[in-house]
PDB file of N, CA and C in Angstrom:
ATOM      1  N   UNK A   1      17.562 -76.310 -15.868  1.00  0.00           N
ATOM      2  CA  UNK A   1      16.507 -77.282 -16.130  1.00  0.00           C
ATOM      3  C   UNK A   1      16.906 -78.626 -15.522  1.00  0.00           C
ATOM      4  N   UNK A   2      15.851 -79.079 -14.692  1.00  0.00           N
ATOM      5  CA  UNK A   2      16.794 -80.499 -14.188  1.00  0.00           C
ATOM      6  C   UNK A   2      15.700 -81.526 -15.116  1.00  0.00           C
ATOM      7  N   UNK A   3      16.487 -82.217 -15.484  1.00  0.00           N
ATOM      8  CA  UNK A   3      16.096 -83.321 -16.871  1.00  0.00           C
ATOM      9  C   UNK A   3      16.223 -84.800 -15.710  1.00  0.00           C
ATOM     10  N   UNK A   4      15.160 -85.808 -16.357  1.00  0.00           N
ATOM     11  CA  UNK A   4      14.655 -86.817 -15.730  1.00  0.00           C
ATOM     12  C   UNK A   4      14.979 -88.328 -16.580  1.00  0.00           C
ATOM     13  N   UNK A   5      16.010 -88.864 -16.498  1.00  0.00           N
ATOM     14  CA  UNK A   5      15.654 -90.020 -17.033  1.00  0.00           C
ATOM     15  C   UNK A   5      14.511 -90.875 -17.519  1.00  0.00           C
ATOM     16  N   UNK A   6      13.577 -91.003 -16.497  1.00  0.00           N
ATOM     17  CA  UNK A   6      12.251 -91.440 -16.773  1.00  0.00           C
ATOM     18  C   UNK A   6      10.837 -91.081 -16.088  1.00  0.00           C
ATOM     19  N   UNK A   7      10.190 -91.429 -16.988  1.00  0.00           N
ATOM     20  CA  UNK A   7       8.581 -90.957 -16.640  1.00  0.00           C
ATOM     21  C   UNK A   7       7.129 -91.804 -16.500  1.00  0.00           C
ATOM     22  N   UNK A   8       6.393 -91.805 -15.984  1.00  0.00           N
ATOM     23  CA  UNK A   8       5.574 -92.194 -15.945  1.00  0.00           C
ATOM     24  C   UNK A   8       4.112 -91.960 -16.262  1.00  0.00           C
ATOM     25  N   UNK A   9       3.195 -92.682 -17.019  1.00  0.00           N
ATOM     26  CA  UNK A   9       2.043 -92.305 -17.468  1.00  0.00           C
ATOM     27  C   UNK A   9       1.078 -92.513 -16.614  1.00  0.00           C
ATOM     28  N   UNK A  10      -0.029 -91.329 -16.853  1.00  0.00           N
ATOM     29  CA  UNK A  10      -0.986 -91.451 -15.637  1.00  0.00           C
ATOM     30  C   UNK A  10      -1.727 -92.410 -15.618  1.00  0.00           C
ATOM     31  N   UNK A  11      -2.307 -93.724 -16.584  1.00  0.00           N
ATOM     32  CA  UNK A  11      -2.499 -95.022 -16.097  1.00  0.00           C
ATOM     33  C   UNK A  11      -1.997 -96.404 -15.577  1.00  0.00           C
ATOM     34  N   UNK A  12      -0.414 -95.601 -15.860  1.00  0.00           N
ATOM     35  CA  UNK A  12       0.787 -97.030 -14.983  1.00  0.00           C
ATOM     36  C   UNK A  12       1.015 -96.304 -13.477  1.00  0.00           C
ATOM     37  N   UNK A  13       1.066 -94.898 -13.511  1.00  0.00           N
ATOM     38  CA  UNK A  13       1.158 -94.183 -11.784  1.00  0.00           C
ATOM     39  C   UNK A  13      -0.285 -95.109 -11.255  1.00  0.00           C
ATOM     40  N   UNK A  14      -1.375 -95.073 -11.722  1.00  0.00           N
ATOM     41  CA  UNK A  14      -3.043 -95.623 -10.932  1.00  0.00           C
ATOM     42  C   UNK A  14      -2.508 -97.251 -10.759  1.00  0.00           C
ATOM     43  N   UNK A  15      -1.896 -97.766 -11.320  1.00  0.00           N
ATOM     44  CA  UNK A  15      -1.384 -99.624 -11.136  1.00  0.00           C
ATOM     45  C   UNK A  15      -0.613 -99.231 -10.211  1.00  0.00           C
ATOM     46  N   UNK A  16       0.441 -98.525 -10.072  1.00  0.00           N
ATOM     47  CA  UNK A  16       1.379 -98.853  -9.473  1.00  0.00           C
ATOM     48  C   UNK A  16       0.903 -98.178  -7.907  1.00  0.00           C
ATOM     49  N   UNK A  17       0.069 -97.086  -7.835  1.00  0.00           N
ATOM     50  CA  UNK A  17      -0.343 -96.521  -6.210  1.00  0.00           C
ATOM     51  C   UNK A  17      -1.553 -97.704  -5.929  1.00  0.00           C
ATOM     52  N   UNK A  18      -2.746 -98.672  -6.769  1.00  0.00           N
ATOM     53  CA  UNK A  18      -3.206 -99.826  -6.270  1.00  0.00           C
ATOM     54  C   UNK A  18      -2.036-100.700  -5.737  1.00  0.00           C
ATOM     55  N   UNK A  19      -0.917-100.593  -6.665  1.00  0.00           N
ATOM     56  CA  UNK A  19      -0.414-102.181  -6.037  1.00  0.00           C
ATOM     57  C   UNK A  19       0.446-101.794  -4.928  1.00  0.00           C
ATOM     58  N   UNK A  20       0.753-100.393  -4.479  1.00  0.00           N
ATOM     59  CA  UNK A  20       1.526-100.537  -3.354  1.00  0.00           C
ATOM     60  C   UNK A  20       0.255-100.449  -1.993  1.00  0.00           C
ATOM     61  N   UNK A  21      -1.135-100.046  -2.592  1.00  0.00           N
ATOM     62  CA  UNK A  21      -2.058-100.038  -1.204  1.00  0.00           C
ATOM     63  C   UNK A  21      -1.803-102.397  -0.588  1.00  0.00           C
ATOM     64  N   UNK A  22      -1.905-102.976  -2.241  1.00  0.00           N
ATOM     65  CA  UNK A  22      -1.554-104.268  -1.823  1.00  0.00           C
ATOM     66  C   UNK A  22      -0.450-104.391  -1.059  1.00  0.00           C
ATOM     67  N   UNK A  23       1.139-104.279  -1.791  1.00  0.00           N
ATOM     68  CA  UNK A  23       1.990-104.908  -1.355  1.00  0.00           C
ATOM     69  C   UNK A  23       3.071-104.126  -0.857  1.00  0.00           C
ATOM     70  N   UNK A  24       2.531-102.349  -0.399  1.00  0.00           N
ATOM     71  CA  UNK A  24       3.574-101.977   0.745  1.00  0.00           C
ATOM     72  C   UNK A  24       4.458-101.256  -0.433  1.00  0.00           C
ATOM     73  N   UNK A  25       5.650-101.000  -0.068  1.00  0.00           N
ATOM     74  CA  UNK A  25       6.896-100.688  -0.730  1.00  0.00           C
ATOM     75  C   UNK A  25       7.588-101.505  -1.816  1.00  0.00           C
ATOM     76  N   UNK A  26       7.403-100.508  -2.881  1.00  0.00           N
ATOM     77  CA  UNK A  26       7.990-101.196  -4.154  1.00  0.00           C
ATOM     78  C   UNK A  26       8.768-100.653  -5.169  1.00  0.00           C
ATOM     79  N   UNK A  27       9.792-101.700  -5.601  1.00  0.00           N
ATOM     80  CA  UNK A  27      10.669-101.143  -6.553  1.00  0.00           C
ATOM     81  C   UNK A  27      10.028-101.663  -7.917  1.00  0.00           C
ATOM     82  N   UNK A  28      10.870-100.929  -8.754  1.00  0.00           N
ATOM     83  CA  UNK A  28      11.349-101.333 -10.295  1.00  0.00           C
ATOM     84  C   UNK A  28      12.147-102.104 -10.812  1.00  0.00           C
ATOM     85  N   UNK A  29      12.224-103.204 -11.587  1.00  0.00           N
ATOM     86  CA  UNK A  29      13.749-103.389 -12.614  1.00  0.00           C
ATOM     87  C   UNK A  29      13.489-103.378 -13.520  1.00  0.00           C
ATOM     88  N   UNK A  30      14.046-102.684 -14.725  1.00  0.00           N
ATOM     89  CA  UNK A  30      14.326-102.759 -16.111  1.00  0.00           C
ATOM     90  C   UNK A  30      14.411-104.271 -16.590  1.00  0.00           C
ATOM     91  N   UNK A  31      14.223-105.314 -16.798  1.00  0.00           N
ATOM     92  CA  UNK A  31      15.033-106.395 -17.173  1.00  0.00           C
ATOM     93  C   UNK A  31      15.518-106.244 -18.674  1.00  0.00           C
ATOM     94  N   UNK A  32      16.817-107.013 -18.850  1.00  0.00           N
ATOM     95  CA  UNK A  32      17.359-106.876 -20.077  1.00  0.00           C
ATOM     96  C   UNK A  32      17.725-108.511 -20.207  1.00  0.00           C
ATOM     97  N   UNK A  33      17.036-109.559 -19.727  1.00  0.00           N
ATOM     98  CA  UNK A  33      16.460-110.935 -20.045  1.00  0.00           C
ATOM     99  C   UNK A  33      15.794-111.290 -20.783  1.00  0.00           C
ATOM    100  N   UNK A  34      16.219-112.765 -21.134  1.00  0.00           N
ATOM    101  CA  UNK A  34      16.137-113.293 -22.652  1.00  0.00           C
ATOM    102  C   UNK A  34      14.479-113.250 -22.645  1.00  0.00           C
ATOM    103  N   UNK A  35      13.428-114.020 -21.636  1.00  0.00           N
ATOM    104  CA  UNK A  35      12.211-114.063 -21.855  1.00  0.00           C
ATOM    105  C   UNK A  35      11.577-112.773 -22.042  1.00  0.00           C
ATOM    106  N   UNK A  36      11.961-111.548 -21.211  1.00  0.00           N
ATOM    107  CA  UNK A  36      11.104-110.427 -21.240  1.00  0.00           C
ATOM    108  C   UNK A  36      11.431-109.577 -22.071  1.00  0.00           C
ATOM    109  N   UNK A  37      12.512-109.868 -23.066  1.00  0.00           N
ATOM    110  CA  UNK A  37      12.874-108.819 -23.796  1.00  0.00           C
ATOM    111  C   UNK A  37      13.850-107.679 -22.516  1.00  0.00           C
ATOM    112  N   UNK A  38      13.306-106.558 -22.813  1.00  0.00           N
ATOM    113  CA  UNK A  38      13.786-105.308 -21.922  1.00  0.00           C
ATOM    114  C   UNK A  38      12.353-104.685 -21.274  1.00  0.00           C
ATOM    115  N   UNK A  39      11.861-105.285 -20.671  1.00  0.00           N
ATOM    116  CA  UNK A  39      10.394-104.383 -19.935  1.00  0.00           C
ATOM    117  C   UNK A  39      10.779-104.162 -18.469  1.00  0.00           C
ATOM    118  N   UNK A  40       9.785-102.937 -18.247  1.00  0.00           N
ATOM    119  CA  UNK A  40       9.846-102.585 -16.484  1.00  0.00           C
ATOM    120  C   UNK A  40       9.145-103.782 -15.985  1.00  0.00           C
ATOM    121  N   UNK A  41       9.826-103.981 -14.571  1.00  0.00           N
ATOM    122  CA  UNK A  41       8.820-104.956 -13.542  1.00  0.00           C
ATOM    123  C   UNK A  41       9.165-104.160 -12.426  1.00  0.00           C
ATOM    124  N   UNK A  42       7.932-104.785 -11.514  1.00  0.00           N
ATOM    125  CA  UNK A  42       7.793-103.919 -10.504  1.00  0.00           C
ATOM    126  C   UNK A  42       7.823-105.264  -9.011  1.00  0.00           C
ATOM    127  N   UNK A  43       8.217-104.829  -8.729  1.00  0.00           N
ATOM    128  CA  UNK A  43       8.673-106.105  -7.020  1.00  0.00           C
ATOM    129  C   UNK A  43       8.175-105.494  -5.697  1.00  0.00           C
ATOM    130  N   UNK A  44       8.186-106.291  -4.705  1.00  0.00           N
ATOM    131  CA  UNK A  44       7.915-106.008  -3.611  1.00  0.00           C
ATOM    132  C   UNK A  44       9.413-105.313  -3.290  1.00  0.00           C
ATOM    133  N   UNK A  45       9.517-104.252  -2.293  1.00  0.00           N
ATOM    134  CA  UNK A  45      10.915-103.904  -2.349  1.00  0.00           C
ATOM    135  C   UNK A  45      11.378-105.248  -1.223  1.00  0.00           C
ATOM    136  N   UNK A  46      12.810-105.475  -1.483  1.00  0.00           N
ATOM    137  CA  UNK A  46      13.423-106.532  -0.731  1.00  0.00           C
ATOM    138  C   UNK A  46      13.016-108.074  -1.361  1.00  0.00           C
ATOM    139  N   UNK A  47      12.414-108.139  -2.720  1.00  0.00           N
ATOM    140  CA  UNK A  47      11.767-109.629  -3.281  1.00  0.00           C
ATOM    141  C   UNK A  47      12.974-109.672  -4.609  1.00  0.00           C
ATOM    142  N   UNK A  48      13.218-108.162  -4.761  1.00  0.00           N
ATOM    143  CA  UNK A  48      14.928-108.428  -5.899  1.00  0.00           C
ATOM    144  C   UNK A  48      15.985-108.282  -5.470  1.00  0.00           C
ATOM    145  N   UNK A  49      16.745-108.627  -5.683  1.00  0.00           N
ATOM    146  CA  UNK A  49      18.095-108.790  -5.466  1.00  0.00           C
ATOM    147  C   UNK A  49      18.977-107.953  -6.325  1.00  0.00           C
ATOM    148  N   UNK A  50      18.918-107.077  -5.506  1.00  0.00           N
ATOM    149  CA  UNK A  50      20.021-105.637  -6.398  1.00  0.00           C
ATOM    150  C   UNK A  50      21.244-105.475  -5.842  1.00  0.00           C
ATOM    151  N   UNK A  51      22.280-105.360  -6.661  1.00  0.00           N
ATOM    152  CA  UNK A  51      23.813-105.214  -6.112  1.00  0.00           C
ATOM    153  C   UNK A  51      24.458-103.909  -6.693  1.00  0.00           C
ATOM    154  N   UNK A  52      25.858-104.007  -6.811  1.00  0.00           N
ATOM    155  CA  UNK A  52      26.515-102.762  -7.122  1.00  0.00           C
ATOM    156  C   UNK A  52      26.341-102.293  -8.693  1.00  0.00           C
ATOM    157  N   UNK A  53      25.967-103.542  -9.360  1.00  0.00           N
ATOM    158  CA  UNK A  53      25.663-103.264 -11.087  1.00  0.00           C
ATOM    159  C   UNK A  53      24.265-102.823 -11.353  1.00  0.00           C
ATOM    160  N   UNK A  54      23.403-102.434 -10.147  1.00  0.00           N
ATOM    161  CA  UNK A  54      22.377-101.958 -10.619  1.00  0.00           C
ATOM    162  C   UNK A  54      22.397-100.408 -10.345  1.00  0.00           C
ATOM    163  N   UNK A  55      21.981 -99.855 -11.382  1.00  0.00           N
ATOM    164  CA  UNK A  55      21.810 -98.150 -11.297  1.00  0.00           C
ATOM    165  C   UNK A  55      20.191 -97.701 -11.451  1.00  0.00           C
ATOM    166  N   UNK A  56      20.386 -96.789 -10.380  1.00  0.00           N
ATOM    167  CA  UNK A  56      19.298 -95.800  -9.777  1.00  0.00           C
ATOM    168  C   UNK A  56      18.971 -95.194 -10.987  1.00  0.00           C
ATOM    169  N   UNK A  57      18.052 -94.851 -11.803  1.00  0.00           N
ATOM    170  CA  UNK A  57      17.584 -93.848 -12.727  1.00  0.00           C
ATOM    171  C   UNK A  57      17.015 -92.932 -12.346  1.00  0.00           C
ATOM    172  N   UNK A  58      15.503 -93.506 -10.947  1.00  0.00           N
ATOM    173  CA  UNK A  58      15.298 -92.281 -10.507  1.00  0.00           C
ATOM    174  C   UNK A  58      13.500 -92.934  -9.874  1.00  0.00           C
ATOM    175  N   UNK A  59      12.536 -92.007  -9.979  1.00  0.00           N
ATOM    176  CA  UNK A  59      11.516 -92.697  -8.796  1.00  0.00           C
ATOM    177  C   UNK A  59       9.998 -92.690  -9.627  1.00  0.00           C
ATOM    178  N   UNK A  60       9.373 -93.342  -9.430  1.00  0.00           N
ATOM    179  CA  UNK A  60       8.275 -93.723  -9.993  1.00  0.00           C
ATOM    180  C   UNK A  60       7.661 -93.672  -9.007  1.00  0.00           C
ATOM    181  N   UNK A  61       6.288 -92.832  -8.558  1.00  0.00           N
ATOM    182  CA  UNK A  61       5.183 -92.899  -7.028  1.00  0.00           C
ATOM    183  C   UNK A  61       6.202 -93.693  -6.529  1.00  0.00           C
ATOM    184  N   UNK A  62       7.271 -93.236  -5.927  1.00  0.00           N
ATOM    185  CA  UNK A  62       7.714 -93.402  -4.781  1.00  0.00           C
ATOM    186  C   UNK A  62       8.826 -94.940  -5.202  1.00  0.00           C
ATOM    187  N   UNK A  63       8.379 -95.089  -5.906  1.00  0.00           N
ATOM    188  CA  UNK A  63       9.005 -96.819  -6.054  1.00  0.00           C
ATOM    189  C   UNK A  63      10.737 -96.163  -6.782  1.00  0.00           C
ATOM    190  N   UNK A  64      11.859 -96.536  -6.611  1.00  0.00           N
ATOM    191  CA  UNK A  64      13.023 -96.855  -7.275  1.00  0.00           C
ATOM    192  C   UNK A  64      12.699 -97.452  -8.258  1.00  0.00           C
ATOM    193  N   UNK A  65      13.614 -97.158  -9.488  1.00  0.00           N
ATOM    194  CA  UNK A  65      13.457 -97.334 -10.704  1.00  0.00           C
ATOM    195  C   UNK A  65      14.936 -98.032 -11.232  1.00  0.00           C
ATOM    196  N   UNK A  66      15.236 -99.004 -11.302  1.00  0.00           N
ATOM    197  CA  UNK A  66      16.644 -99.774 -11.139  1.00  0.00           C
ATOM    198  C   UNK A  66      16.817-100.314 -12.747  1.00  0.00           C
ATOM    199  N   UNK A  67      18.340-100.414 -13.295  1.00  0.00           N
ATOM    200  CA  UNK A  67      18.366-101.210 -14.716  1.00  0.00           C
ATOM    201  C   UNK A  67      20.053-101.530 -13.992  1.00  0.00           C
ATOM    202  N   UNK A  68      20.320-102.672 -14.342  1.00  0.00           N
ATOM    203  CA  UNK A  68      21.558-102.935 -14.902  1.00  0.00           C
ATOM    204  C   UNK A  68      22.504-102.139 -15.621  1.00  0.00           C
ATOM    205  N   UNK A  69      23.651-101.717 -15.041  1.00  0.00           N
ATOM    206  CA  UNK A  69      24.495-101.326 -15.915  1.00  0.00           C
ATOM    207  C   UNK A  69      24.774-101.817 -17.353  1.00  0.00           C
ATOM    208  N   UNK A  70      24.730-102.941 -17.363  1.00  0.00           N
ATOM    209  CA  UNK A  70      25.054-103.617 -18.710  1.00  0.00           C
ATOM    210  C   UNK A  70      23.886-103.262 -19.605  1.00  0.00           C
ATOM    211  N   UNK A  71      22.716-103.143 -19.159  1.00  0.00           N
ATOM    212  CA  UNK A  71      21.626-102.852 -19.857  1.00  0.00           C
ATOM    213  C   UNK A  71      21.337-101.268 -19.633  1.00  0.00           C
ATOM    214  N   UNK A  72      22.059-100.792 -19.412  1.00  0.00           N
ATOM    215  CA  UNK A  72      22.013 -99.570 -18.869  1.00  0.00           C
ATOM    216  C   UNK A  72      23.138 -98.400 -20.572  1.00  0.00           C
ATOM    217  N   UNK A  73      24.189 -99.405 -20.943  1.00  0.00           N
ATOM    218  CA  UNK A  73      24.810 -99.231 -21.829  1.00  0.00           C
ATOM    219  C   UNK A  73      23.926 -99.015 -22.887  1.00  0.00           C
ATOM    220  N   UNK A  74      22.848 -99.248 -22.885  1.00  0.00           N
ATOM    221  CA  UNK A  74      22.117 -99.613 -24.526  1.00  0.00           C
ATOM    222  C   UNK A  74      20.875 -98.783 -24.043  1.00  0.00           C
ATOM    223  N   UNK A  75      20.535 -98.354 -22.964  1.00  0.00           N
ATOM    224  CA  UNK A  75      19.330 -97.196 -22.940  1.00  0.00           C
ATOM    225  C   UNK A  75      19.942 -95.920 -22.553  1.00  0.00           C
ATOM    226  N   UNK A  76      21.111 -95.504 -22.231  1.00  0.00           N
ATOM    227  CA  UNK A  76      21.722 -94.458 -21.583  1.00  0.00           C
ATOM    228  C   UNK A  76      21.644 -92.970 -22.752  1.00  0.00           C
ATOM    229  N   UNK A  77      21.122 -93.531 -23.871  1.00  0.00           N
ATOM    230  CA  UNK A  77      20.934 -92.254 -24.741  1.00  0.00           C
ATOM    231  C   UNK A  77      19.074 -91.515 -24.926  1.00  0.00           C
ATOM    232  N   UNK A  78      18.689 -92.461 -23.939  1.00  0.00           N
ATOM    233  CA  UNK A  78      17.085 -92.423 -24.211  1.00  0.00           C
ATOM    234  C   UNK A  78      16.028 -92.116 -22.932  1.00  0.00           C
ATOM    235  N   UNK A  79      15.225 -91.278 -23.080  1.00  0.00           N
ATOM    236  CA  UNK A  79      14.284 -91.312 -21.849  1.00  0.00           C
ATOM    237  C   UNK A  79      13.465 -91.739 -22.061  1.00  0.00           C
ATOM    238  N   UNK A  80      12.881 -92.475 -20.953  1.00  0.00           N
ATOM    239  CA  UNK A  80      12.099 -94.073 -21.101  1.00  0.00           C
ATOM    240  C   UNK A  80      10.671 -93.520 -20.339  1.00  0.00           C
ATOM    241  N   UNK A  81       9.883 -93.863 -20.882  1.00  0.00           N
ATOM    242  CA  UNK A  81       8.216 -93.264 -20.371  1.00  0.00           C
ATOM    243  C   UNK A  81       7.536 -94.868 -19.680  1.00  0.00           C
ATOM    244  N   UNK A  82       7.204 -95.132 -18.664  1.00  0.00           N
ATOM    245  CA  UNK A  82       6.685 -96.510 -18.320  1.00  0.00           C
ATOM    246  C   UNK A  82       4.945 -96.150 -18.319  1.00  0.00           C
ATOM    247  N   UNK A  83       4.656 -97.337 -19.196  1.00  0.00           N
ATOM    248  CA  UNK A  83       2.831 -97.332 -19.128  1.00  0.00           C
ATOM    249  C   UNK A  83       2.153 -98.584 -19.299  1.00  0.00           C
ATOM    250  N   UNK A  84       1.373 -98.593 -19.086  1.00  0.00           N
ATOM    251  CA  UNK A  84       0.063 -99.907 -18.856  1.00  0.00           C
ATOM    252  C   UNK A  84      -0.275-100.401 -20.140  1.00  0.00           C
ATOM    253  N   UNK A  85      -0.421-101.508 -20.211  1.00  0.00           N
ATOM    254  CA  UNK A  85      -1.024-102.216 -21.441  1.00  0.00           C
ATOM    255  C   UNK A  85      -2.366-103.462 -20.842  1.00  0.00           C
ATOM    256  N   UNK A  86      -3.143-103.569 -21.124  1.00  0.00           N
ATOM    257  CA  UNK A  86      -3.487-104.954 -21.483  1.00  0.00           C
ATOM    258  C   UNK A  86      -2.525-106.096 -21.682  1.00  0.00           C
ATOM    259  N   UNK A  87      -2.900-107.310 -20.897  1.00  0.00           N
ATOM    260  CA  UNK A  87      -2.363-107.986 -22.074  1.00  0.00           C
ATOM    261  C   UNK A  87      -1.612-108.899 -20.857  1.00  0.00           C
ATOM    262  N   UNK A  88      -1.524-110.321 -21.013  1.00  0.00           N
ATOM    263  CA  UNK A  88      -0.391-111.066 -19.811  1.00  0.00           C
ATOM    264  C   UNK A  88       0.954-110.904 -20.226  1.00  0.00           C
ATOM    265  N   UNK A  89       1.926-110.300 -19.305  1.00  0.00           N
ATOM    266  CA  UNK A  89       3.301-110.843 -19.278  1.00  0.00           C
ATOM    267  C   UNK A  89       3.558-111.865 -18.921  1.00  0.00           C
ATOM    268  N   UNK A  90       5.042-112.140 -19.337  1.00  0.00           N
ATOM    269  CA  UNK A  90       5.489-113.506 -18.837  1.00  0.00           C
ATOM    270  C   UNK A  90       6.680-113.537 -18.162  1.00  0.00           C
ATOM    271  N   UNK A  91       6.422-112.782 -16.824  1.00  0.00           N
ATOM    272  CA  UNK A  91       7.209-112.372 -15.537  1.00  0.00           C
ATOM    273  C   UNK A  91       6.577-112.494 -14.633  1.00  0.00           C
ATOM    274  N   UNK A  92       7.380-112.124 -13.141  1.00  0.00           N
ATOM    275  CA  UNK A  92       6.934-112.047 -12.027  1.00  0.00           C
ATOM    276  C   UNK A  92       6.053-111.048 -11.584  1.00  0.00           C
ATOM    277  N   UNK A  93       6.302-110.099 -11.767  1.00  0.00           N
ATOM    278  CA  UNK A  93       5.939-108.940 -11.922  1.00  0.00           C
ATOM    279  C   UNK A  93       4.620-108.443 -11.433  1.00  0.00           C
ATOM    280  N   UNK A  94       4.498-107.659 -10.191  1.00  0.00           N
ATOM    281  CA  UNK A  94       3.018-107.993  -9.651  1.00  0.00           C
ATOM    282  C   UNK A  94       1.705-107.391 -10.687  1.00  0.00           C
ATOM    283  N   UNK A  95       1.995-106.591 -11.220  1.00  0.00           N
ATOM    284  CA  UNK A  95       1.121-106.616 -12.595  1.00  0.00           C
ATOM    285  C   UNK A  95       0.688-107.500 -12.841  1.00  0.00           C
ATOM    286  N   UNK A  96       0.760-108.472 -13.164  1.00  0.00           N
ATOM    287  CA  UNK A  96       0.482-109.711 -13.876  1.00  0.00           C
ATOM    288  C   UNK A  96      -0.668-110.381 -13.812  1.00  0.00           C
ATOM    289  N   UNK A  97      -1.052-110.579 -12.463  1.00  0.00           N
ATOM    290  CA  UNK A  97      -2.047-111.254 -12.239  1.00  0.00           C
ATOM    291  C   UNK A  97      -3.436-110.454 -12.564  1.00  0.00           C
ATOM    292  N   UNK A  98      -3.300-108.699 -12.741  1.00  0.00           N
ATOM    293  CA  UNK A  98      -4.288-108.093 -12.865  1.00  0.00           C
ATOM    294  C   UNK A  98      -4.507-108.144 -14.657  1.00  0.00           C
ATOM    295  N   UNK A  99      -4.153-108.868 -15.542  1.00  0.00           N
ATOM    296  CA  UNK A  99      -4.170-108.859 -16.931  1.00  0.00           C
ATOM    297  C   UNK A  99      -3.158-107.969 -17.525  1.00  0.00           C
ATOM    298  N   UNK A 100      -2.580-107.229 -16.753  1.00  0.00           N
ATOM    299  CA  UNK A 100      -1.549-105.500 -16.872  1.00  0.00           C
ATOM    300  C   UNK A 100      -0.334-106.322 -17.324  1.00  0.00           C
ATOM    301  N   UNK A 101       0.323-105.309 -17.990  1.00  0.00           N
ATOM    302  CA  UNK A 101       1.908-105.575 -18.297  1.00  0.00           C
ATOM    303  C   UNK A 101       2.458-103.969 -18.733  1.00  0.00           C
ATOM    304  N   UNK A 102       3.381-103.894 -18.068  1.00  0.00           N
ATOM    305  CA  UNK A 102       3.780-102.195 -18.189  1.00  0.00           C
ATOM    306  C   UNK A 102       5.125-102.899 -18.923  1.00  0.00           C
ATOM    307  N   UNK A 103       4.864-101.434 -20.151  1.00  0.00           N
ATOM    308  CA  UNK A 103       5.427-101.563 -21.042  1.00  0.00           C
ATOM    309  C   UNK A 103       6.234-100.050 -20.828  1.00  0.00           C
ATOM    310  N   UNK A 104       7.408-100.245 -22.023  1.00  0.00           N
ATOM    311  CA  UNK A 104       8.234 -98.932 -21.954  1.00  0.00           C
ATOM    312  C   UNK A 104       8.227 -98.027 -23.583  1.00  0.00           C
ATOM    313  N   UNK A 105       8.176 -96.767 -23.428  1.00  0.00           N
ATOM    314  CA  UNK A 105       8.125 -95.731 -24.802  1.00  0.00           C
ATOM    315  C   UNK A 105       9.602 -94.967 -24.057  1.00  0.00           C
ATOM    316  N   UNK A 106      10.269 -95.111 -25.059  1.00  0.00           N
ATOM    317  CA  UNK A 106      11.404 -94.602 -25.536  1.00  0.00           C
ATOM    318  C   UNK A 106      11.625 -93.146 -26.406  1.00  0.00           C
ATOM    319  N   UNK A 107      12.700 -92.009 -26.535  1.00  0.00           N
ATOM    320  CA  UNK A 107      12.781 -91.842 -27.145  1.00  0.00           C
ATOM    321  C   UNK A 107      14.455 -91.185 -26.833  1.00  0.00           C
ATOM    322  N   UNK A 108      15.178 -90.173 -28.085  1.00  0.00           N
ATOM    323  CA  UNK A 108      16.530 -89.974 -27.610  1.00  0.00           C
ATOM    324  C   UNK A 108      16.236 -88.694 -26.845  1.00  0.00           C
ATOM    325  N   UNK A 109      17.402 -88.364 -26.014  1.00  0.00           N
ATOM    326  CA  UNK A 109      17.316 -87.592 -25.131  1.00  0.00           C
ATOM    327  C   UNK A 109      17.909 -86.453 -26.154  1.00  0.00           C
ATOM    328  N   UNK A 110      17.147 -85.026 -25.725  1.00  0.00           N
ATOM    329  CA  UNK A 110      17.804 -84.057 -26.534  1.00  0.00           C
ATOM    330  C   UNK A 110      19.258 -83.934 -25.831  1.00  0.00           C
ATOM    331  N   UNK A 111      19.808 -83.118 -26.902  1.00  0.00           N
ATOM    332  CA  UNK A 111      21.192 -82.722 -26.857  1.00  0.00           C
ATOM    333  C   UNK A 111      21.474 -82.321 -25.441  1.00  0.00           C
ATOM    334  N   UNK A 112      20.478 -80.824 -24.929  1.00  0.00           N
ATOM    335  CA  UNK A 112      20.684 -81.025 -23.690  1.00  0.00           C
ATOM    336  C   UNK A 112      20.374 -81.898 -22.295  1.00  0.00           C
ATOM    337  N   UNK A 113      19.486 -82.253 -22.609  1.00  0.00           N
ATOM    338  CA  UNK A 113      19.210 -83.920 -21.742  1.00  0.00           C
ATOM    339  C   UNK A 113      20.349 -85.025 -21.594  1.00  0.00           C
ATOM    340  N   UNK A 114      21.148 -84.531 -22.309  1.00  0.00           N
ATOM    341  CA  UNK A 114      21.911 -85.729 -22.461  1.00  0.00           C
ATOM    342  C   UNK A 114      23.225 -84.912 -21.882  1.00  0.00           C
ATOM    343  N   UNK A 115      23.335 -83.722 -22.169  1.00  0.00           N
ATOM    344  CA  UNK A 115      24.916 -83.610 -21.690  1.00  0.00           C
ATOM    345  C   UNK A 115      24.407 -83.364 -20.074  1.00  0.00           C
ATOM    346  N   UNK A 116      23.231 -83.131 -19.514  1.00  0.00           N
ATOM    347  CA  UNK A 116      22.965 -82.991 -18.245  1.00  0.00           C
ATOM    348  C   UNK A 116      23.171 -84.542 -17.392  1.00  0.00           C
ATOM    349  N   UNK A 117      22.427 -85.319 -18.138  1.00  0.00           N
ATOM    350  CA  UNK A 117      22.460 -86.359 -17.287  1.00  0.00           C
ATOM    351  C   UNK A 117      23.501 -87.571 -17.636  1.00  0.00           C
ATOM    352  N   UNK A 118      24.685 -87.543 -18.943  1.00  0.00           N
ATOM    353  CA  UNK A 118      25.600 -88.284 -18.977  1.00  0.00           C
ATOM    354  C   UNK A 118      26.974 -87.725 -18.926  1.00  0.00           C
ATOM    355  N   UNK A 119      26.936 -86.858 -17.802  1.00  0.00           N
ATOM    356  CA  UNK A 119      28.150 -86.341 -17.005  1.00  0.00           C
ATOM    357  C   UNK A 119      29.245 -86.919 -17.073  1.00  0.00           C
TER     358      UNK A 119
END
């Protein structure tokens, strides 16, 4: 069984294939910052600045899906579902301007989910 860190809901996949017809190629970050709490944002790819402390989780329509190691410590037991809300964030986040804010559903990874993907 190959097990997935994260997933996506079929009204944050419809935001996220509009916003790449806008803005081309795009990533993810998890943020684990003081204003946003811990929510997904989504960037133009090459508009974040990712280094060796950021880890790959895995792909969203095509986009990389990136968190911080450090923040990576405190979700590493959980598979994370990304979806659409209503509602303004208070990020960059190209969501934003459309009223959208993608939010994250959590839950723990089963027993085997977990010994698969925390090797």
């Amino acid at each position: 069984m190959k097990c997935e860190r994260i997933a996506i809901t079929e009204k944050a996949a419809d935001v996220v294939k509009r916003l790449k017809v806008r803005h081309g190629n795009l990533i993810f970050h998890q943020s684990g910052g003081c204003c946003d709490g811990s929510a997904p944002m989504i960037f133009e790819e090459g508009d974040m600045y990712l280094d060796d402390s950021d880890i790959l989780l895995g792909h969203l329509e095509g986009a990389n899906y990136y968190m911080n190691q450090d923040q990576f410590e405190y979700w590493k037991h959980t598979h994370l579902t990304v979806d659409i809300t209503e509602g303004r964030g208070s990020s960059f986040s190209l969501e934003i301007p459309l009223g959208l804010r993608f939010i994250i559903h959590s839950r723990l990874l089963t027993d085997e989910e977990s010994t698969e993907l925390n090797k």
